[in-house]
PDB file of N, CA and C in Angstrom:
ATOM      1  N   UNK A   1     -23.201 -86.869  17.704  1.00  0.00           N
ATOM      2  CA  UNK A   1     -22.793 -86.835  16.303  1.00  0.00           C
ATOM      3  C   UNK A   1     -21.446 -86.130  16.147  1.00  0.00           C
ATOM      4  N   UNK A   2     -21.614 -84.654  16.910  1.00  0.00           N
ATOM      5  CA  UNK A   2     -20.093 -83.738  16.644  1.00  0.00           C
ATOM      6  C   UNK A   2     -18.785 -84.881  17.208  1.00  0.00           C
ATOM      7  N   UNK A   3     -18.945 -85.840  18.326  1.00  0.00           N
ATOM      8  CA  UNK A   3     -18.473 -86.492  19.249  1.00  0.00           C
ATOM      9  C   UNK A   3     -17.409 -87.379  18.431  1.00  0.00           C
ATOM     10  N   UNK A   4     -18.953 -88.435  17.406  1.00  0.00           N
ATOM     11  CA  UNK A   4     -18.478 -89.535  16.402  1.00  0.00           C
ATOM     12  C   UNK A   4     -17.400 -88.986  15.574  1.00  0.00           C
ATOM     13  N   UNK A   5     -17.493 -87.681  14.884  1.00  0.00           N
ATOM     14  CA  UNK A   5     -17.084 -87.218  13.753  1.00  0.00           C
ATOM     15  C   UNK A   5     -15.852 -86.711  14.056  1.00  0.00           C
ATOM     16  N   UNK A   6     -15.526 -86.452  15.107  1.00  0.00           N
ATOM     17  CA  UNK A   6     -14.579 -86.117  16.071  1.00  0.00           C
ATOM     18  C   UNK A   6     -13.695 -86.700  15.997  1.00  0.00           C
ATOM     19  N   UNK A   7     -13.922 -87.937  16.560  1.00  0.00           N
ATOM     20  CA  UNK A   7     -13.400 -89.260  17.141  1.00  0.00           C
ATOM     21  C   UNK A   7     -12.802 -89.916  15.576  1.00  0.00           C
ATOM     22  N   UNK A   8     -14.030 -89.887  14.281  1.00  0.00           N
ATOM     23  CA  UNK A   8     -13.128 -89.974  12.935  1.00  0.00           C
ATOM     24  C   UNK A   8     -12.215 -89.176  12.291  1.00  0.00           C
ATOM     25  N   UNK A   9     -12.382 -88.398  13.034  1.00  0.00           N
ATOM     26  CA  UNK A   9     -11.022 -87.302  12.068  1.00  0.00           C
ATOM     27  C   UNK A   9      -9.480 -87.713  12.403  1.00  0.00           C
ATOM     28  N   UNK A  10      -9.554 -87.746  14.077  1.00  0.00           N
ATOM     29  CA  UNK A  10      -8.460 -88.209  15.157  1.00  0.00           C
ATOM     30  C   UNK A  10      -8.418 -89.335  14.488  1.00  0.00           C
ATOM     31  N   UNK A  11      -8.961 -90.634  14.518  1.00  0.00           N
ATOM     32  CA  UNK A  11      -8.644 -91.766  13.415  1.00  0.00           C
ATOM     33  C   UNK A  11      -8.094 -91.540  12.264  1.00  0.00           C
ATOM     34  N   UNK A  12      -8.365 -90.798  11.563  1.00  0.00           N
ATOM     35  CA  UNK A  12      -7.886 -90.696  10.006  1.00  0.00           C
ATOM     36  C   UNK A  12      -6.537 -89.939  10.164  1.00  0.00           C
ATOM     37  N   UNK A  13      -6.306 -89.026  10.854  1.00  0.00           N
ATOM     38  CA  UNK A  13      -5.220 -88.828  10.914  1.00  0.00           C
ATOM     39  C   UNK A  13      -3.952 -88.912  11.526  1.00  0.00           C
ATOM     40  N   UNK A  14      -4.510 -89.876  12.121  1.00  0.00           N
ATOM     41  CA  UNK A  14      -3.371 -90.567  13.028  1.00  0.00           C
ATOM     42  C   UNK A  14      -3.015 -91.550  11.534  1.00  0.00           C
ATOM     43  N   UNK A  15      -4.016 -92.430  11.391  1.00  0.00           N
ATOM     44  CA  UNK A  15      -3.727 -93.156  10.110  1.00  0.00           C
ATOM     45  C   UNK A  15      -2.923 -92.298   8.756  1.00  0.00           C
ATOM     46  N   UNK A  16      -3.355 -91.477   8.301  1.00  0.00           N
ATOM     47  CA  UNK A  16      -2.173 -90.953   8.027  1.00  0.00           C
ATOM     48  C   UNK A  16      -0.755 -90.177   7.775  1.00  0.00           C
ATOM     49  N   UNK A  17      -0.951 -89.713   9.237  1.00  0.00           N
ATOM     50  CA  UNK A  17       0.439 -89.868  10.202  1.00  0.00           C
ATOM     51  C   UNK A  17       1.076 -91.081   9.701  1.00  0.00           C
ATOM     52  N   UNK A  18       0.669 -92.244  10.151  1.00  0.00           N
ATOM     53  CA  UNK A  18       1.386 -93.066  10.008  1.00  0.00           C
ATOM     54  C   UNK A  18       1.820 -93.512   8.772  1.00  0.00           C
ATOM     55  N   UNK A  19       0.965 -93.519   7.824  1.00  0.00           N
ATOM     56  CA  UNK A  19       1.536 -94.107   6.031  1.00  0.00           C
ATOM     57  C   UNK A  19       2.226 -92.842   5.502  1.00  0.00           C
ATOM     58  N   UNK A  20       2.230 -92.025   5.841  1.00  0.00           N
ATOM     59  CA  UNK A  20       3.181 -90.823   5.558  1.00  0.00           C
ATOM     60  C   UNK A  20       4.594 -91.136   6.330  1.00  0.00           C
ATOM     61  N   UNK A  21       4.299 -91.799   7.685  1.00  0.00           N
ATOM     62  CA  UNK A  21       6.162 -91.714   8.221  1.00  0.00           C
ATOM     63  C   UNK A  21       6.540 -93.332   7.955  1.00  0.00           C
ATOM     64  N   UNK A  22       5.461 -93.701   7.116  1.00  0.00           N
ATOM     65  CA  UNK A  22       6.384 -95.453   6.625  1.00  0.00           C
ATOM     66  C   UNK A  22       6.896 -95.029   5.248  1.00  0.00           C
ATOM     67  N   UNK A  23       5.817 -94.455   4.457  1.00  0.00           N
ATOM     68  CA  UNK A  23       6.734 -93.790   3.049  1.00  0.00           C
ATOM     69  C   UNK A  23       8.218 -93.003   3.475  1.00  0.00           C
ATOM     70  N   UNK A  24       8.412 -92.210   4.082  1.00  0.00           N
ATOM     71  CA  UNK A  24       9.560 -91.708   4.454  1.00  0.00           C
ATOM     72  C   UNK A  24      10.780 -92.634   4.297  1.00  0.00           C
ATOM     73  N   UNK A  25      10.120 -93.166   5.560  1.00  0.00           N
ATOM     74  CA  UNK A  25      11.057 -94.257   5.965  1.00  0.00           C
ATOM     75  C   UNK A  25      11.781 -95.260   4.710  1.00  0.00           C
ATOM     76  N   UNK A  26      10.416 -95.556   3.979  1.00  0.00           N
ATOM     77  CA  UNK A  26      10.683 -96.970   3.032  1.00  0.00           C
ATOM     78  C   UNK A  26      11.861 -95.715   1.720  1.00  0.00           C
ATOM     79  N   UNK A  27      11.647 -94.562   1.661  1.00  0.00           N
ATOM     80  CA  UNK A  27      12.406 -93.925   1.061  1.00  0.00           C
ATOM     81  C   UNK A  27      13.966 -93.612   1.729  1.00  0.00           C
ATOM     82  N   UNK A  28      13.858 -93.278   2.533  1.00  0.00           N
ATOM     83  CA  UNK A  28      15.402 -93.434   3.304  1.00  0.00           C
ATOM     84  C   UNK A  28      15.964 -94.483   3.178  1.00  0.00           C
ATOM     85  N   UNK A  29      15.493 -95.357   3.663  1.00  0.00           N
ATOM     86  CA  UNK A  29      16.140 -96.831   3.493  1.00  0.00           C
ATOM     87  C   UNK A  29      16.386 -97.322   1.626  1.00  0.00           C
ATOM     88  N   UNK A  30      15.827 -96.740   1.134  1.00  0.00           N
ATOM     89  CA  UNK A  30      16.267 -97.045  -0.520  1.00  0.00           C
ATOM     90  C   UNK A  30      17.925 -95.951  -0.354  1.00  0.00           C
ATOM     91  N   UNK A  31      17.507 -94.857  -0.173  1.00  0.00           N
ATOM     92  CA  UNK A  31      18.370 -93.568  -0.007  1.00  0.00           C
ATOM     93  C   UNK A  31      19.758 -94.550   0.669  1.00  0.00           C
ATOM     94  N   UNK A  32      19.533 -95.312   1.840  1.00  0.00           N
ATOM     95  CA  UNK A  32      20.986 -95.473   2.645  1.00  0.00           C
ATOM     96  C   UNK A  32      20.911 -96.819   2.144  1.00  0.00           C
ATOM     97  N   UNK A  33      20.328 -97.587   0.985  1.00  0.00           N
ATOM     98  CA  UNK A  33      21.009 -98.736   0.491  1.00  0.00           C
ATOM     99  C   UNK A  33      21.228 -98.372  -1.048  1.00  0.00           C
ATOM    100  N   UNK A  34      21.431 -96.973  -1.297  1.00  0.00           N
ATOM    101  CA  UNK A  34      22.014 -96.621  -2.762  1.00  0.00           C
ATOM    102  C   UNK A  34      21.117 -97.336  -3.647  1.00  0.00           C
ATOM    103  N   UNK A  35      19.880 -97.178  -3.562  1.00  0.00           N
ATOM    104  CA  UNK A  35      19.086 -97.799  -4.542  1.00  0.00           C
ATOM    105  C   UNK A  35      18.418 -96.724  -5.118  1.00  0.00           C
ATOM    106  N   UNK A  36      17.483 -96.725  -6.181  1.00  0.00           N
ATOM    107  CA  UNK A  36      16.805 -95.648  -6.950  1.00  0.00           C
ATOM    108  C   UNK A  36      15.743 -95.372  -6.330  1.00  0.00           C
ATOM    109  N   UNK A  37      15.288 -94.129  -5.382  1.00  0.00           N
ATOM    110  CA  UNK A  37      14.322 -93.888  -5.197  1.00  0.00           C
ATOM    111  C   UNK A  37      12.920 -94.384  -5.144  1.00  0.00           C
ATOM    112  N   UNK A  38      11.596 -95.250  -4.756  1.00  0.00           N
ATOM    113  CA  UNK A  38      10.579 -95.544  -5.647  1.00  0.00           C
ATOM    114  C   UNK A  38       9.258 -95.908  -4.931  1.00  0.00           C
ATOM    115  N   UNK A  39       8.836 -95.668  -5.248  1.00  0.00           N
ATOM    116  CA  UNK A  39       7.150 -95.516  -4.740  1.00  0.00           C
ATOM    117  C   UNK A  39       5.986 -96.329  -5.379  1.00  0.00           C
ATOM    118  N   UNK A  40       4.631 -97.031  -4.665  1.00  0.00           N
ATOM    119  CA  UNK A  40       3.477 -97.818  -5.524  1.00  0.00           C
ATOM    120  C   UNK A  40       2.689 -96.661  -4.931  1.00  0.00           C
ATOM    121  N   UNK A  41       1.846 -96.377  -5.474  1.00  0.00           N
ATOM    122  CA  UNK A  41       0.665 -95.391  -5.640  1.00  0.00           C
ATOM    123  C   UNK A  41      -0.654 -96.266  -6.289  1.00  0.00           C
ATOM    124  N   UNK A  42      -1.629 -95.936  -5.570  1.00  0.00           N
ATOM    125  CA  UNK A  42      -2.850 -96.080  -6.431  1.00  0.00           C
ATOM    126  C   UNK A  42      -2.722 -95.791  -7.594  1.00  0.00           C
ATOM    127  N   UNK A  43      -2.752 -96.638  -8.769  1.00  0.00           N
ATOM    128  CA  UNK A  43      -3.266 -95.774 -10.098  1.00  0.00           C
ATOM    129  C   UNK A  43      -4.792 -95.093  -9.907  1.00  0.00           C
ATOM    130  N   UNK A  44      -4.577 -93.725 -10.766  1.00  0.00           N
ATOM    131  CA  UNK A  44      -5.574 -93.084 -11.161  1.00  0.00           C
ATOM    132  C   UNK A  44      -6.397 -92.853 -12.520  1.00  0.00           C
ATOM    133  N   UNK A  45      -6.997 -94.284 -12.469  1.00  0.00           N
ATOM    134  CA  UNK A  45      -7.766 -94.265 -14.282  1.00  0.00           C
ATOM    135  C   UNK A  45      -9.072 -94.842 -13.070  1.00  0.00           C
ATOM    136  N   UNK A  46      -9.558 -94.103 -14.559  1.00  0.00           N
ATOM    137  CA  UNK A  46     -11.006 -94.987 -14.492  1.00  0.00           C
ATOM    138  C   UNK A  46     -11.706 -96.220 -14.285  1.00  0.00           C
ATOM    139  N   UNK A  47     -10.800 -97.067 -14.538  1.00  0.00           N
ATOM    140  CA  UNK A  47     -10.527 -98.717 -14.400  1.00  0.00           C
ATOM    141  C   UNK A  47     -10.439 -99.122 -12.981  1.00  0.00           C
ATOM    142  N   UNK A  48      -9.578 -98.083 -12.207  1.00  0.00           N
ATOM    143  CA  UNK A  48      -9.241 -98.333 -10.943  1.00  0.00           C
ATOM    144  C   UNK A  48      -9.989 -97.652  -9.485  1.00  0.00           C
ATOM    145  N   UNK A  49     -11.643 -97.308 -10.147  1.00  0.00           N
ATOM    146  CA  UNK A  49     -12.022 -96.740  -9.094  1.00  0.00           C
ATOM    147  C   UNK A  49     -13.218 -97.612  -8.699  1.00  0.00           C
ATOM    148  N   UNK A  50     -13.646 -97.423  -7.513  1.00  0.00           N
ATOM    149  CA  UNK A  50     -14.945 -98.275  -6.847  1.00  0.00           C
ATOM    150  C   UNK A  50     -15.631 -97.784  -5.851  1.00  0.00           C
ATOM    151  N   UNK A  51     -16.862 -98.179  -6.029  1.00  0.00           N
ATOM    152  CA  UNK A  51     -17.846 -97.486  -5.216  1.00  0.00           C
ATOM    153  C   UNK A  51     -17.525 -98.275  -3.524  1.00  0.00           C
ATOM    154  N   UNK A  52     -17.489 -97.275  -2.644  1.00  0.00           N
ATOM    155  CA  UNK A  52     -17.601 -98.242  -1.541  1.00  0.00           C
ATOM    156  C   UNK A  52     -18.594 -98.325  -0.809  1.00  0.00           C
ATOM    157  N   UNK A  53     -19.472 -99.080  -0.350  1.00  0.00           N
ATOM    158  CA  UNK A  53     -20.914 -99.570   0.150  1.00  0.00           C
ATOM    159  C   UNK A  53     -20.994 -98.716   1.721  1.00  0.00           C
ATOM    160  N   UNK A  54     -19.496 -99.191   2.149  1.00  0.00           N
ATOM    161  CA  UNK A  54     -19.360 -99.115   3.569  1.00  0.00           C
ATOM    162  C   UNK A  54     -18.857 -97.328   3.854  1.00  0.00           C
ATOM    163  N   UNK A  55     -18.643 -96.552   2.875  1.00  0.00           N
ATOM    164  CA  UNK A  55     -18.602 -95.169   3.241  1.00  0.00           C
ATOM    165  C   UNK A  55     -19.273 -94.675   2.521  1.00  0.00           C
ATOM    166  N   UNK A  56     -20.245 -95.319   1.460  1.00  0.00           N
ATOM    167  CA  UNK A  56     -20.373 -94.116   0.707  1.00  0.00           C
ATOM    168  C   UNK A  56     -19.972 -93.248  -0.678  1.00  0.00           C
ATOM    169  N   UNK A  57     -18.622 -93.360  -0.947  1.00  0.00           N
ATOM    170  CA  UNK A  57     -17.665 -92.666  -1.409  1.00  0.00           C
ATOM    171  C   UNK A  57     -17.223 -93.491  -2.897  1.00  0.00           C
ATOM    172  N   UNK A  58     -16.700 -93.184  -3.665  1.00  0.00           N
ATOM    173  CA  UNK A  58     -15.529 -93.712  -4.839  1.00  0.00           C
ATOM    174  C   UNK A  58     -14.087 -93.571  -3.924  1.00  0.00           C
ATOM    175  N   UNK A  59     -13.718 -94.737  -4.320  1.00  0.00           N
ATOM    176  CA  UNK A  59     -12.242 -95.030  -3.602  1.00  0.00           C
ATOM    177  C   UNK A  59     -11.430 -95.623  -4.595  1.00  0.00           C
ATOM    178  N   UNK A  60     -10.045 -95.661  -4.789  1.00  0.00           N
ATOM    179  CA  UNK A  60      -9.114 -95.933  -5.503  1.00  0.00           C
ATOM    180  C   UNK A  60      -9.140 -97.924  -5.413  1.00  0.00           C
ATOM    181  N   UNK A  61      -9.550 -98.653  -6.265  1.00  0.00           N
ATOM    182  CA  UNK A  61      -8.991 -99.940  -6.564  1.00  0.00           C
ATOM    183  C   UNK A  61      -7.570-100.485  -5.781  1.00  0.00           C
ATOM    184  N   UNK A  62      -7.505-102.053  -6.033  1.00  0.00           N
ATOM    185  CA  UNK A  62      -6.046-102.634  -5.886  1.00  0.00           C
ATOM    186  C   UNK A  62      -4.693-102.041  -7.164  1.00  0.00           C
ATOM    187  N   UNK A  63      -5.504-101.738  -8.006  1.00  0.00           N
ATOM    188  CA  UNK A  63      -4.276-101.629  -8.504  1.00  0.00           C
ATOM    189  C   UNK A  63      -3.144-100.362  -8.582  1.00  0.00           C
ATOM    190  N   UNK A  64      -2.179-100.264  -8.555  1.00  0.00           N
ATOM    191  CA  UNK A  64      -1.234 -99.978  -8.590  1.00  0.00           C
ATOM    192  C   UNK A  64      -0.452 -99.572  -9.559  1.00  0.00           C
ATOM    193  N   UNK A  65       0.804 -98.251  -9.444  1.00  0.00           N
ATOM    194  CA  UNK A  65       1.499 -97.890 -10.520  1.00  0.00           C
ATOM    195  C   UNK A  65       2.816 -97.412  -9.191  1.00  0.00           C
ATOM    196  N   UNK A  66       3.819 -97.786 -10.078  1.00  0.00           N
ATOM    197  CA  UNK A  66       5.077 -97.612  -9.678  1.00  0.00           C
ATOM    198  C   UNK A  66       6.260 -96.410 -10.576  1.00  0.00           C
ATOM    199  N   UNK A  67       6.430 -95.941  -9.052  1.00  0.00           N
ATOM    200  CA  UNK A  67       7.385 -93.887  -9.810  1.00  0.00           C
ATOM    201  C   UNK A  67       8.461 -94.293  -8.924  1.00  0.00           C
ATOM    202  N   UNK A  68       9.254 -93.864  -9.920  1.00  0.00           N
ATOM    203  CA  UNK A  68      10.960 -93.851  -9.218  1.00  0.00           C
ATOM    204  C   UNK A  68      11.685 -92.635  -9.746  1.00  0.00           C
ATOM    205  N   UNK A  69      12.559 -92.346  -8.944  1.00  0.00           N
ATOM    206  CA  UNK A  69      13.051 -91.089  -8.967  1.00  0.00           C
ATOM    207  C   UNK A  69      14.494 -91.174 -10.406  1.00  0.00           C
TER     208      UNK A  69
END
């Protein structure tokens, strides 16, 4: 069990390792093509949340909201 749980943490954060150094990235590259800053985020309403079967948990929906600097 300690083994499994282990083995998911190292997963999850490698995973986000990685969507953390593509946001960067997708921000630099706005940065060195003189564009405005900007980001999609999960929206956070009520509308946009869902139960998920397969963890357990409430998880954030498809939809989306967009922030620019």
């Amino acid at each position: 069990m300690a083994r499994e749980t282990n083995s998911k943490t190292i997963q999850g954060d490698a995973l986000a390792r990685e969507k953390l150094l593509e946001l960067a990235e997708k921000i630099y590259n706005q940065f060195e093509n003189e564009v405005v800053p900007s980001v999609s985020l999960p929206s956070r309403t009520k509308a946009n949340i869902e139960y998920s079967d397969e963890s357990d948990v409430w998880v954030y929906g498809d939809r989306e909201s967009d922030w620019s600097a």
